[in-house]
PDB file of N, CA and C in Angstrom:
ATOM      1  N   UNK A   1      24.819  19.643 -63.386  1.00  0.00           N
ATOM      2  CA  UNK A   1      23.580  19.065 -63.830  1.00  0.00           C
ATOM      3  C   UNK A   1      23.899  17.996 -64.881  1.00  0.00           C
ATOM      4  N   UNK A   2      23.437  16.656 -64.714  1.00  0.00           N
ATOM      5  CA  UNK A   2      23.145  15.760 -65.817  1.00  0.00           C
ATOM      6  C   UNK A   2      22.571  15.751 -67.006  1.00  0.00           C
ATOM      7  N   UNK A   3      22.825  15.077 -67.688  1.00  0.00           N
ATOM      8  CA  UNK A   3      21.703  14.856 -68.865  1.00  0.00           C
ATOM      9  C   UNK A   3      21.735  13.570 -68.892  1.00  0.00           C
ATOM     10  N   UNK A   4      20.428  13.126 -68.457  1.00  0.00           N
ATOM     11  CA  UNK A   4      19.965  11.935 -68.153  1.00  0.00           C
ATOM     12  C   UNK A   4      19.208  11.360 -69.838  1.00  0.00           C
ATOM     13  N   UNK A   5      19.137  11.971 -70.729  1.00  0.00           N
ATOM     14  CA  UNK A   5      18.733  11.578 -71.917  1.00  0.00           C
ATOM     15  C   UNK A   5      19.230  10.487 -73.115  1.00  0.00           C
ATOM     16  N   UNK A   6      20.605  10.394 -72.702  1.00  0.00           N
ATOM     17  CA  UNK A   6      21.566   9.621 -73.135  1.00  0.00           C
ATOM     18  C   UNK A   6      21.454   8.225 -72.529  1.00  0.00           C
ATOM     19  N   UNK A   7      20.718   8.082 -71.239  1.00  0.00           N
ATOM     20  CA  UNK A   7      20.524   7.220 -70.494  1.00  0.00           C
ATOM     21  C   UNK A   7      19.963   5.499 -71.628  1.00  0.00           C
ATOM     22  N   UNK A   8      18.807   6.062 -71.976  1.00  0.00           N
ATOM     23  CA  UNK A   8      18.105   5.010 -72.133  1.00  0.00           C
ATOM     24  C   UNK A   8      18.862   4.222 -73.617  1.00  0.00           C
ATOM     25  N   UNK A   9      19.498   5.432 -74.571  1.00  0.00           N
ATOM     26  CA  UNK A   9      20.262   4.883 -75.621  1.00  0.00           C
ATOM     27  C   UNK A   9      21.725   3.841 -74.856  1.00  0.00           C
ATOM     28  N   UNK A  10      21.804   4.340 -73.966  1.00  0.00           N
ATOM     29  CA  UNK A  10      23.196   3.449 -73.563  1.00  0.00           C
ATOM     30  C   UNK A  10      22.559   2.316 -73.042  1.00  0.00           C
ATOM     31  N   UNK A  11      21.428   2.349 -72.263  1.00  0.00           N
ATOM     32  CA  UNK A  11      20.952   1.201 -71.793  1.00  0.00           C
ATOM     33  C   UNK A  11      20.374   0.244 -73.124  1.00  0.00           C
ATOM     34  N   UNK A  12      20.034   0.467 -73.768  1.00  0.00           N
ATOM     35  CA  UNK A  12      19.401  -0.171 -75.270  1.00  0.00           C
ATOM     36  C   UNK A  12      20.908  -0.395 -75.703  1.00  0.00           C
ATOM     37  N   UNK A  13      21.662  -0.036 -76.108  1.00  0.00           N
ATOM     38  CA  UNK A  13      23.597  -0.567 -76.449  1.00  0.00           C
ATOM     39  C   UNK A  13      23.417  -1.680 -75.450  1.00  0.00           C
ATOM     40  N   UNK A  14      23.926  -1.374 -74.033  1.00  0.00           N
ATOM     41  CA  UNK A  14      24.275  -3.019 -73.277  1.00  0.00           C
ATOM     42  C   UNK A  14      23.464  -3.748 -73.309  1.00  0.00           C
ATOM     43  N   UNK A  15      22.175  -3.813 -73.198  1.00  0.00           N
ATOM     44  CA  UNK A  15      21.087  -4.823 -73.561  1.00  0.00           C
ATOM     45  C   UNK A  15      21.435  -5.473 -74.971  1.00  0.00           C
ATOM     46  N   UNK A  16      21.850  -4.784 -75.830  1.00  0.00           N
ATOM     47  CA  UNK A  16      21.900  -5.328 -77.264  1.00  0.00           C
ATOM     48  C   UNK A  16      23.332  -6.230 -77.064  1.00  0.00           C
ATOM     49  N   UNK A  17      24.289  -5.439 -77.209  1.00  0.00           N
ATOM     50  CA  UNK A  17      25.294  -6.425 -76.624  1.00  0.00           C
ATOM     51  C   UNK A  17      25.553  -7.599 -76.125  1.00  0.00           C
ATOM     52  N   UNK A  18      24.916  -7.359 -75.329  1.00  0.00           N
ATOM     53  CA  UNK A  18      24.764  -8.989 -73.723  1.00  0.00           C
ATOM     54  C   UNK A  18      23.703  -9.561 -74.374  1.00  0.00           C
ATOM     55  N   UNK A  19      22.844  -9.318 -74.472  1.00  0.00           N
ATOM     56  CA  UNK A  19      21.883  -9.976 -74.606  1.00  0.00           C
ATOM     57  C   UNK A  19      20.713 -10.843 -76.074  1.00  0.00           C
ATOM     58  N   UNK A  20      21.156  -9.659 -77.471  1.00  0.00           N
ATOM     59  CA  UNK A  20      20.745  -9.710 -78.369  1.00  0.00           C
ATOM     60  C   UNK A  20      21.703 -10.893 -78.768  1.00  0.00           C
ATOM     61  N   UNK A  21      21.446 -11.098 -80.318  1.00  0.00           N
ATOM     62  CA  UNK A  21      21.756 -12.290 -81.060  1.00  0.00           C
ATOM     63  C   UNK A  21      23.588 -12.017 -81.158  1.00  0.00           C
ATOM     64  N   UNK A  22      24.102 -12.967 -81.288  1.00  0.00           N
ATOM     65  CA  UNK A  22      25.561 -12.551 -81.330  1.00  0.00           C
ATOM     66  C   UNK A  22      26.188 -14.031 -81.642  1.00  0.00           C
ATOM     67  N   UNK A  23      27.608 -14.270 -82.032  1.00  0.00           N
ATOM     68  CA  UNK A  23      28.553 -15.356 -81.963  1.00  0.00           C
ATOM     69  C   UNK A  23      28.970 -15.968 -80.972  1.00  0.00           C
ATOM     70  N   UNK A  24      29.053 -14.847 -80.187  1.00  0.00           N
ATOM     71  CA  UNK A  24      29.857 -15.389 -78.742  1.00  0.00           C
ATOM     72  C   UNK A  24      28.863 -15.582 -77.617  1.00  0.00           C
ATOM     73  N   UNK A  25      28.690 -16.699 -77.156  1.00  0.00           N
ATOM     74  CA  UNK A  25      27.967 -16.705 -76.271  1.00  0.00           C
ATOM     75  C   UNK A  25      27.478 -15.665 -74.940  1.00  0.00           C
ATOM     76  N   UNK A  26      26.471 -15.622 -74.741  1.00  0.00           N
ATOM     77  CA  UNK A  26      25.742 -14.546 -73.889  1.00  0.00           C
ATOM     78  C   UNK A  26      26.919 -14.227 -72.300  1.00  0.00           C
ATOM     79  N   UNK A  27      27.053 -15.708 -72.097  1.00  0.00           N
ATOM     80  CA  UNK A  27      28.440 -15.179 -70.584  1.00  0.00           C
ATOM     81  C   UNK A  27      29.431 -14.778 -71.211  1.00  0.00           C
ATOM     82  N   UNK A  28      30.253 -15.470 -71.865  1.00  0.00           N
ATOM     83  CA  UNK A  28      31.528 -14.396 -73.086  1.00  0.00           C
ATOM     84  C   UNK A  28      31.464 -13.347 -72.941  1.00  0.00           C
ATOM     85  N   UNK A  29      30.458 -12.952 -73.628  1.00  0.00           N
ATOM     86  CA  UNK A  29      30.081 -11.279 -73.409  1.00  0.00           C
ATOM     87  C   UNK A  29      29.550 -10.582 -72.417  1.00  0.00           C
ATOM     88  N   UNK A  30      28.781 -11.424 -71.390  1.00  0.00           N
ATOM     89  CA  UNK A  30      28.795 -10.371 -70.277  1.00  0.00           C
ATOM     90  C   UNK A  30      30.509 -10.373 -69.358  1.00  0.00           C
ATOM     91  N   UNK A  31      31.352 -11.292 -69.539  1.00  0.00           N
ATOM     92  CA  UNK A  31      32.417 -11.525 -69.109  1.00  0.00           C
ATOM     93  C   UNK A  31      33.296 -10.265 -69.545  1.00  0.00           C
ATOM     94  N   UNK A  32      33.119 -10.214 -70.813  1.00  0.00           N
ATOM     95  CA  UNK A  32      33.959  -9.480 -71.569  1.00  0.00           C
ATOM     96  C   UNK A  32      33.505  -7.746 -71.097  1.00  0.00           C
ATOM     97  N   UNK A  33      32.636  -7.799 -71.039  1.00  0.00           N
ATOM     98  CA  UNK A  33      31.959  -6.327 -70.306  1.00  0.00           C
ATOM     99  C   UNK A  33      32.061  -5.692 -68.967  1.00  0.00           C
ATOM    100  N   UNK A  34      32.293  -7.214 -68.113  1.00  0.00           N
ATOM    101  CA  UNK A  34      33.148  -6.562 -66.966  1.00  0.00           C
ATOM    102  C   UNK A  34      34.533  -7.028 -66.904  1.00  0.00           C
ATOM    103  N   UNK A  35      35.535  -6.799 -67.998  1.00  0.00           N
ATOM    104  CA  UNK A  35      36.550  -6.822 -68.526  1.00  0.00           C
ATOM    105  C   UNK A  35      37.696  -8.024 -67.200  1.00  0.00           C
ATOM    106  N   UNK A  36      36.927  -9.285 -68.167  1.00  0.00           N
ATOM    107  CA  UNK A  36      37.465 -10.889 -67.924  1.00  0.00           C
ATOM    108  C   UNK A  36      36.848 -11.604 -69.051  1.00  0.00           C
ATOM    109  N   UNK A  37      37.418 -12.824 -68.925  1.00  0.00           N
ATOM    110  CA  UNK A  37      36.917 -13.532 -70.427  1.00  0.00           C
ATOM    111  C   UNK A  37      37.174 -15.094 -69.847  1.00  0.00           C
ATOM    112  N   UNK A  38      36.240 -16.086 -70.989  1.00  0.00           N
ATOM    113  CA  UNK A  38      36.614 -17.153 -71.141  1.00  0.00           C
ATOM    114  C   UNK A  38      37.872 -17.719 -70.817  1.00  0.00           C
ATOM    115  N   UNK A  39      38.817 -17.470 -70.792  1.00  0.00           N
ATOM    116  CA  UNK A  39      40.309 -18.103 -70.918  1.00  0.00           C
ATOM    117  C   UNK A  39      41.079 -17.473 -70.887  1.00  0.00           C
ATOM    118  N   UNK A  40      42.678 -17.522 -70.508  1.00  0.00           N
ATOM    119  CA  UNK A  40      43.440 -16.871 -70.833  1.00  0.00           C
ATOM    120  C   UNK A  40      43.952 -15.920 -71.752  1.00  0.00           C
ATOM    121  N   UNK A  41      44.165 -16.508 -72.772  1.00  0.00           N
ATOM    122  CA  UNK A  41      44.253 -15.675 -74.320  1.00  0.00           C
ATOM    123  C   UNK A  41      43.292 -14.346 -74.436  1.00  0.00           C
ATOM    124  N   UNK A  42      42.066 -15.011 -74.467  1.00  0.00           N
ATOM    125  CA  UNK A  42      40.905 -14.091 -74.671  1.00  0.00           C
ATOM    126  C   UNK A  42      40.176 -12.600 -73.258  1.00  0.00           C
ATOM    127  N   UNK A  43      41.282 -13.698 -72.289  1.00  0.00           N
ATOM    128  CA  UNK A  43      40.802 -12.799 -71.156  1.00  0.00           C
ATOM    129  C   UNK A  43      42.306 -11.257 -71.025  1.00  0.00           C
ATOM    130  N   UNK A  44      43.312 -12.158 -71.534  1.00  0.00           N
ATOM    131  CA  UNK A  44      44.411 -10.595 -71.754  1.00  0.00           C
ATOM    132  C   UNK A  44      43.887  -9.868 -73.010  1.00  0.00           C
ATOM    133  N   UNK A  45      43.266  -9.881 -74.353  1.00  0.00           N
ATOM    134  CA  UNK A  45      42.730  -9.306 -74.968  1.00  0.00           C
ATOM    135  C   UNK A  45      41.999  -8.538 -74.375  1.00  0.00           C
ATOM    136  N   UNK A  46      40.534  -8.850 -74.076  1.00  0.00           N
ATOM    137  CA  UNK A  46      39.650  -8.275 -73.236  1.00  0.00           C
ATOM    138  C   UNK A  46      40.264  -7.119 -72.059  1.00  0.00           C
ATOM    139  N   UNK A  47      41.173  -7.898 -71.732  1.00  0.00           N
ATOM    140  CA  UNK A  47      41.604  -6.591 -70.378  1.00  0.00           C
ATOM    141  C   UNK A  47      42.541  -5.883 -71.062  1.00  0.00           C
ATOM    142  N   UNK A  48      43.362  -5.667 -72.447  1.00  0.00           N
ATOM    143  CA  UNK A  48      44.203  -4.600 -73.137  1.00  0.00           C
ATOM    144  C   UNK A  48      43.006  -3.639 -73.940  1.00  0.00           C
ATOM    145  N   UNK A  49      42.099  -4.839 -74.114  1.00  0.00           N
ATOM    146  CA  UNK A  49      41.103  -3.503 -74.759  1.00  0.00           C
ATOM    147  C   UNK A  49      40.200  -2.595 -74.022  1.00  0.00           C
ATOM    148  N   UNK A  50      40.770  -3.421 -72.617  1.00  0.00           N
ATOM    149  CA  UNK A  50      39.642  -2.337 -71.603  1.00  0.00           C
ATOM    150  C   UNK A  50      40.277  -1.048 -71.008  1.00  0.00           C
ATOM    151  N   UNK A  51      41.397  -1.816 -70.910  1.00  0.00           N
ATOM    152  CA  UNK A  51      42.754  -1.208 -69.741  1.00  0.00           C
ATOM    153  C   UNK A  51      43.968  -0.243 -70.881  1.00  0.00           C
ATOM    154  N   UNK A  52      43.885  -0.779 -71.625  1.00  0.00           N
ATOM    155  CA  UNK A  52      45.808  -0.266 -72.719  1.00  0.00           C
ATOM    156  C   UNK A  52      45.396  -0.579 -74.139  1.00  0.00           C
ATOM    157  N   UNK A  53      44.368  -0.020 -74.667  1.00  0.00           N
ATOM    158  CA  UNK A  53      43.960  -0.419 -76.210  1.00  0.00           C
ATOM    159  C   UNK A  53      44.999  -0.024 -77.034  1.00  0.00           C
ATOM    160  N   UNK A  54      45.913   0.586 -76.670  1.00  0.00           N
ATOM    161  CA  UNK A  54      47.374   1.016 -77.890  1.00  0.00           C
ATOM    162  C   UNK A  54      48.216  -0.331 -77.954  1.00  0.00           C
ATOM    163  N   UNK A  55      47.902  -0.687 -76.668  1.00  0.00           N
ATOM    164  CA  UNK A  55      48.970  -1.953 -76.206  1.00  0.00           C
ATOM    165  C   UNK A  55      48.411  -3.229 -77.408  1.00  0.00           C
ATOM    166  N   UNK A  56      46.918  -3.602 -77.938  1.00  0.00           N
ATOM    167  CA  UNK A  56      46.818  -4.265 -78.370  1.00  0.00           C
ATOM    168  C   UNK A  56      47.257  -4.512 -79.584  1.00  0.00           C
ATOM    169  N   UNK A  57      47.772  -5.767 -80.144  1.00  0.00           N
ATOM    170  CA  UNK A  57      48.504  -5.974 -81.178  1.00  0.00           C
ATOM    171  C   UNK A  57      48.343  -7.605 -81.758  1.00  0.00           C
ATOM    172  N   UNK A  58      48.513  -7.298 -82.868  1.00  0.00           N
ATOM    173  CA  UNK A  58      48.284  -8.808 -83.816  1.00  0.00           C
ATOM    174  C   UNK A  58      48.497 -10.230 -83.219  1.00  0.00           C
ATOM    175  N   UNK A  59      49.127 -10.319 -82.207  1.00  0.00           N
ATOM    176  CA  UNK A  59      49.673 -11.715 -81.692  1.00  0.00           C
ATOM    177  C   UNK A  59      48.083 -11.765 -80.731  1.00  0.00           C
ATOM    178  N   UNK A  60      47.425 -10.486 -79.863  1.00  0.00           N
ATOM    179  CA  UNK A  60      46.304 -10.280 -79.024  1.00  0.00           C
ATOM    180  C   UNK A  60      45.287 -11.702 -80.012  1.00  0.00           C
ATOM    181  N   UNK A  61      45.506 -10.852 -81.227  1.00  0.00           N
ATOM    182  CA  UNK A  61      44.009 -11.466 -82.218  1.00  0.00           C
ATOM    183  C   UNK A  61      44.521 -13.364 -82.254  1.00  0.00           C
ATOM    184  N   UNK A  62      45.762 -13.421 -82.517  1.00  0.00           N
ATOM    185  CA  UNK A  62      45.908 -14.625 -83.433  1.00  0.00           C
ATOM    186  C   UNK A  62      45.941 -15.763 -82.067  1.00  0.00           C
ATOM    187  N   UNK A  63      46.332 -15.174 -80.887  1.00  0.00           N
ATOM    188  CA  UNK A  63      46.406 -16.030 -79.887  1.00  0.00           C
ATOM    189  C   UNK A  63      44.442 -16.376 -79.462  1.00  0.00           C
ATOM    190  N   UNK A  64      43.721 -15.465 -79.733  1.00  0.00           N
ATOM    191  CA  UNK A  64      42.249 -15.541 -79.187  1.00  0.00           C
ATOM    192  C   UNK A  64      41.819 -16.486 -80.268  1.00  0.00           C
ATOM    193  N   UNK A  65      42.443 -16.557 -81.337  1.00  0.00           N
ATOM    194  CA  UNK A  65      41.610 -17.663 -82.582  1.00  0.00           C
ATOM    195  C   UNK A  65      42.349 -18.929 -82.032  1.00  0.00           C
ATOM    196  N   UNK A  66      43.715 -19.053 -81.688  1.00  0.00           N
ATOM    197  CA  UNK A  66      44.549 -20.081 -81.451  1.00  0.00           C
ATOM    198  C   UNK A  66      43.103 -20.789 -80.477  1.00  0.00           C
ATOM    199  N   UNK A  67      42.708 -19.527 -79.292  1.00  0.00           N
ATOM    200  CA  UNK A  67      41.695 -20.679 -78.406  1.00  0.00           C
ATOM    201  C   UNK A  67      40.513 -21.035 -78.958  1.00  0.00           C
ATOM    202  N   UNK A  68      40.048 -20.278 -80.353  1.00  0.00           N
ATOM    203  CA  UNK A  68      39.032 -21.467 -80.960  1.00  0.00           C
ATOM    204  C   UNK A  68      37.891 -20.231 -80.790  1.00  0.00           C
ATOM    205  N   UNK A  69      37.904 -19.730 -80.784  1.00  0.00           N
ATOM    206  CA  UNK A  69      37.430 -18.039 -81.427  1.00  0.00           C
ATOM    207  C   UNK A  69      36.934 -17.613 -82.636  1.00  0.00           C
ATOM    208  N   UNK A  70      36.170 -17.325 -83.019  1.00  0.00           N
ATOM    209  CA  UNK A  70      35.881 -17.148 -84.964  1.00  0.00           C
ATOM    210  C   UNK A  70      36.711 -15.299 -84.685  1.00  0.00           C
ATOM    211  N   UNK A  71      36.178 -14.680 -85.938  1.00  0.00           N
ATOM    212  CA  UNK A  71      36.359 -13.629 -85.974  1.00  0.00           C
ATOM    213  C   UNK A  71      35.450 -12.859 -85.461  1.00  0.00           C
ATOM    214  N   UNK A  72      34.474 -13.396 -85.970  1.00  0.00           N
ATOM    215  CA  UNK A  72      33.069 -12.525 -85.777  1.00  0.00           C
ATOM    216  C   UNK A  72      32.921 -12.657 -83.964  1.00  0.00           C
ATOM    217  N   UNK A  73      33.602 -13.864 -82.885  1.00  0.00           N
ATOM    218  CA  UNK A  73      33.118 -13.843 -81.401  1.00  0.00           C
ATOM    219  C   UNK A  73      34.249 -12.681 -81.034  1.00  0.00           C
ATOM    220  N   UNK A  74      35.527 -13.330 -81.593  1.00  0.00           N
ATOM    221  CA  UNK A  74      36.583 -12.143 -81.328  1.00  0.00           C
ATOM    222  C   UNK A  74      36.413 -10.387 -81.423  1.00  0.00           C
ATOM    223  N   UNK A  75      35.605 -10.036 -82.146  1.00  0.00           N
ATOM    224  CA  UNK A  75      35.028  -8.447 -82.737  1.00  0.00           C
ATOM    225  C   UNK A  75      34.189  -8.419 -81.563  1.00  0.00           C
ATOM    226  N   UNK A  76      32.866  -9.425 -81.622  1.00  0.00           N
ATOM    227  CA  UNK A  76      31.688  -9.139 -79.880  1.00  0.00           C
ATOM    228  C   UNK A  76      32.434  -8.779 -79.111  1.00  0.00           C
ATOM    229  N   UNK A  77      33.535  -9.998 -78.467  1.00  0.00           N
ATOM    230  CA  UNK A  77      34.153  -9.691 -76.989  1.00  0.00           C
ATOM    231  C   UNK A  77      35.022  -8.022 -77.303  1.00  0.00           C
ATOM    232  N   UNK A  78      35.536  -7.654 -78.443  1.00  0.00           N
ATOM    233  CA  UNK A  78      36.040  -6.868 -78.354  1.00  0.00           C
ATOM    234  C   UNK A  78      35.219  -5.104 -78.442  1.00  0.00           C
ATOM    235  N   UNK A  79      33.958  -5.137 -78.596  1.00  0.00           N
ATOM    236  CA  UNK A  79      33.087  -4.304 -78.339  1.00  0.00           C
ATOM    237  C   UNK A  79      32.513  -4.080 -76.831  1.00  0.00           C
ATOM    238  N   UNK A  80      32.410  -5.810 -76.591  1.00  0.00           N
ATOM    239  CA  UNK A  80      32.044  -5.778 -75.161  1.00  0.00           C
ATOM    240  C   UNK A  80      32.584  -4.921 -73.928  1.00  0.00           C
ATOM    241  N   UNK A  81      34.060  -5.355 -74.700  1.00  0.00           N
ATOM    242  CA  UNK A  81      35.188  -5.047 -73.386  1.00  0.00           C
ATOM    243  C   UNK A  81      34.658  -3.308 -73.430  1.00  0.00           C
ATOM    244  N   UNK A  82      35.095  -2.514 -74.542  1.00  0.00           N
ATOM    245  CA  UNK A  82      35.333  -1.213 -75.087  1.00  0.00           C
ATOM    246  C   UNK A  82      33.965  -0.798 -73.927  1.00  0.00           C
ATOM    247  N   UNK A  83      32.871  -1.123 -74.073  1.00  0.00           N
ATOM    248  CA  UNK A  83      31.316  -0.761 -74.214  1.00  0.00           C
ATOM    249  C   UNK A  83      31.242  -0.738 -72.429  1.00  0.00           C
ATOM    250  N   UNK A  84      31.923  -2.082 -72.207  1.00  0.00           N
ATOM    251  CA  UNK A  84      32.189  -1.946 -70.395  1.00  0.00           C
ATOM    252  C   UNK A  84      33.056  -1.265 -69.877  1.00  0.00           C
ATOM    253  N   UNK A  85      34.698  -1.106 -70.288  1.00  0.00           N
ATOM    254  CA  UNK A  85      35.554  -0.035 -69.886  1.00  0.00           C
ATOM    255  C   UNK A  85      34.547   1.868 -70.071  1.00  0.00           C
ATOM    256  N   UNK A  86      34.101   2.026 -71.088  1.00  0.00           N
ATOM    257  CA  UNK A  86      33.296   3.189 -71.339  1.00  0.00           C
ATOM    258  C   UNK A  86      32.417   3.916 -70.240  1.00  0.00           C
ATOM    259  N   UNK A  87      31.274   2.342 -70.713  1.00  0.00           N
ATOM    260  CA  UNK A  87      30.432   2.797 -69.460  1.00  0.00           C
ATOM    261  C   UNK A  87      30.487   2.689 -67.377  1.00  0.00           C
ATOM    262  N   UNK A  88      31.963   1.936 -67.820  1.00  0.00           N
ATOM    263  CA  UNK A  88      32.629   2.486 -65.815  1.00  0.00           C
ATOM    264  C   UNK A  88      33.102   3.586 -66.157  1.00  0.00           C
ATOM    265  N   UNK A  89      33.818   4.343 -66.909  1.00  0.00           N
ATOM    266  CA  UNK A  89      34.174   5.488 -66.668  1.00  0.00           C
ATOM    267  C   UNK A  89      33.325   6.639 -66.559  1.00  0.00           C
ATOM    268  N   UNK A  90      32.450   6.869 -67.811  1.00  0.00           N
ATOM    269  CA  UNK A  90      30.811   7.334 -67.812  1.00  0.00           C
ATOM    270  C   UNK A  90      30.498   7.594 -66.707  1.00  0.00           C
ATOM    271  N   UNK A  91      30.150   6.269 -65.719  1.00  0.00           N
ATOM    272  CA  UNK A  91      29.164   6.131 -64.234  1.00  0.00           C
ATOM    273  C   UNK A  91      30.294   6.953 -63.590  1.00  0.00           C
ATOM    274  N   UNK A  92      31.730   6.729 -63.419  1.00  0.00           N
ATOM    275  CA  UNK A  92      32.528   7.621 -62.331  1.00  0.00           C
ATOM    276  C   UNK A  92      32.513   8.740 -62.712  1.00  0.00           C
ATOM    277  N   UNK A  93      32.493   9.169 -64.307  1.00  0.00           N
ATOM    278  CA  UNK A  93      32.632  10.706 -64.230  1.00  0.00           C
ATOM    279  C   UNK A  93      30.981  11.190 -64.270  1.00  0.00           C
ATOM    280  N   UNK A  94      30.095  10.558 -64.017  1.00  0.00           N
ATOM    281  CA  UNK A  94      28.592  10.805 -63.421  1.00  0.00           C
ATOM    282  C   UNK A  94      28.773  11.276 -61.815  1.00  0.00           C
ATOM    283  N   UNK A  95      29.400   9.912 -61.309  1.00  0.00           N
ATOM    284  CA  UNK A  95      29.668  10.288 -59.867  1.00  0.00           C
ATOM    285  C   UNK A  95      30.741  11.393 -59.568  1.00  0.00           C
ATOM    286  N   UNK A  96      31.740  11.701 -59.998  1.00  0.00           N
ATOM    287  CA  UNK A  96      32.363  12.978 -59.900  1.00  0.00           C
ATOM    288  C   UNK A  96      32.032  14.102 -59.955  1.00  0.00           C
ATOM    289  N   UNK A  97      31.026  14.064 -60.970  1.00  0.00           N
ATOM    290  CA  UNK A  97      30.292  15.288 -61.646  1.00  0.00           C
ATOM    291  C   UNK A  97      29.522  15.538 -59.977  1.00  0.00           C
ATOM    292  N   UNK A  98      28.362  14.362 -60.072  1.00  0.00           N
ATOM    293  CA  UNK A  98      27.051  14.917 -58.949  1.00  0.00           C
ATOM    294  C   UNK A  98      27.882  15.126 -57.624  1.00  0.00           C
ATOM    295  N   UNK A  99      28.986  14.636 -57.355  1.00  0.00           N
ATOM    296  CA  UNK A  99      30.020  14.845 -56.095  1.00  0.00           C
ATOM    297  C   UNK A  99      30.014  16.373 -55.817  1.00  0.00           C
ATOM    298  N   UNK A 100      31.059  17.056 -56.651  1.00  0.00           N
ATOM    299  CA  UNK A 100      31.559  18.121 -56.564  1.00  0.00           C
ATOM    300  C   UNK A 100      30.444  19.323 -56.998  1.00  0.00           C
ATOM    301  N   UNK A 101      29.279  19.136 -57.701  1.00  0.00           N
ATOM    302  CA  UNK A 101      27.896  19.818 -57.447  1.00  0.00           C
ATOM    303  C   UNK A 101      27.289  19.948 -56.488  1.00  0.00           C
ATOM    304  N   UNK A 102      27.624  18.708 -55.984  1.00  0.00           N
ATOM    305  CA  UNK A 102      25.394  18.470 -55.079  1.00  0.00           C
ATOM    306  C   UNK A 102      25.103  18.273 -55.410  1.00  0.00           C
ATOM    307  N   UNK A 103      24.790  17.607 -56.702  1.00  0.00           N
ATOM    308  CA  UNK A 103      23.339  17.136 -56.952  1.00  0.00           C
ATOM    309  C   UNK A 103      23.349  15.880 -57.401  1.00  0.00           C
ATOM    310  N   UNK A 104      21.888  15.585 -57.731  1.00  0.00           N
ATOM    311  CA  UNK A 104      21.834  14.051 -57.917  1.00  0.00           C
ATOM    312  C   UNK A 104      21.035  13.996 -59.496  1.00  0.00           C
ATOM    313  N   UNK A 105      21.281  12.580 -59.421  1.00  0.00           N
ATOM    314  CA  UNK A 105      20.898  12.124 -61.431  1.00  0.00           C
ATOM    315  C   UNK A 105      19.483  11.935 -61.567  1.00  0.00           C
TER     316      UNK A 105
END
């Protein structure tokens, strides 16, 4: 059985994210949420913080400012990524869950 209650707080998070006021522009961050990015630099950040967050390391940060990045867009994309790696895993272990039950959400 689910608990579908958690639902609407996670949905109010990605709405805020993507969509609310922010540094980094609104595609940035939906980019960054389905873990890709603007550019190179910013797009291997994005995918270590989605994919290998131990892996990330100081050269990650200084190369994403090198592409012209503040701090404050660099922190968004880096919530983004976290907030999108999260909530795919979330939805699969939703779908795993209702799999091996029967039941549905």
């Amino acid at each position: 059985m689910t608990d579908n209650r958690s639902r609407p707080i996670h949905h109010d998070l990605v709405e805020r994210i993507l969509h609310g006021d922010g540094e980094a522009p609104a595609e940035w961050r939906r980019a960054a949420y389905d873990n890709s990015g603007p550019d190179n630099e910013v797009r291997e950040l994005v995918g270590k913080v989605a994919t290998h967050p131990t892996r990330v390391v100081d050269e990650d940060f200084i190369a994403a400012g090198r592409a012209g990045l503040t701090d404050d867009q660099i922190w968004e994309l880096i919530i983004c990524a976290a907030v999108g790696q999260s909530s795919r895993q979330y939805d699969a272990a939703l779908a795993a869950l209702q799999a091996a039950t029967g039941q549905e959400s």
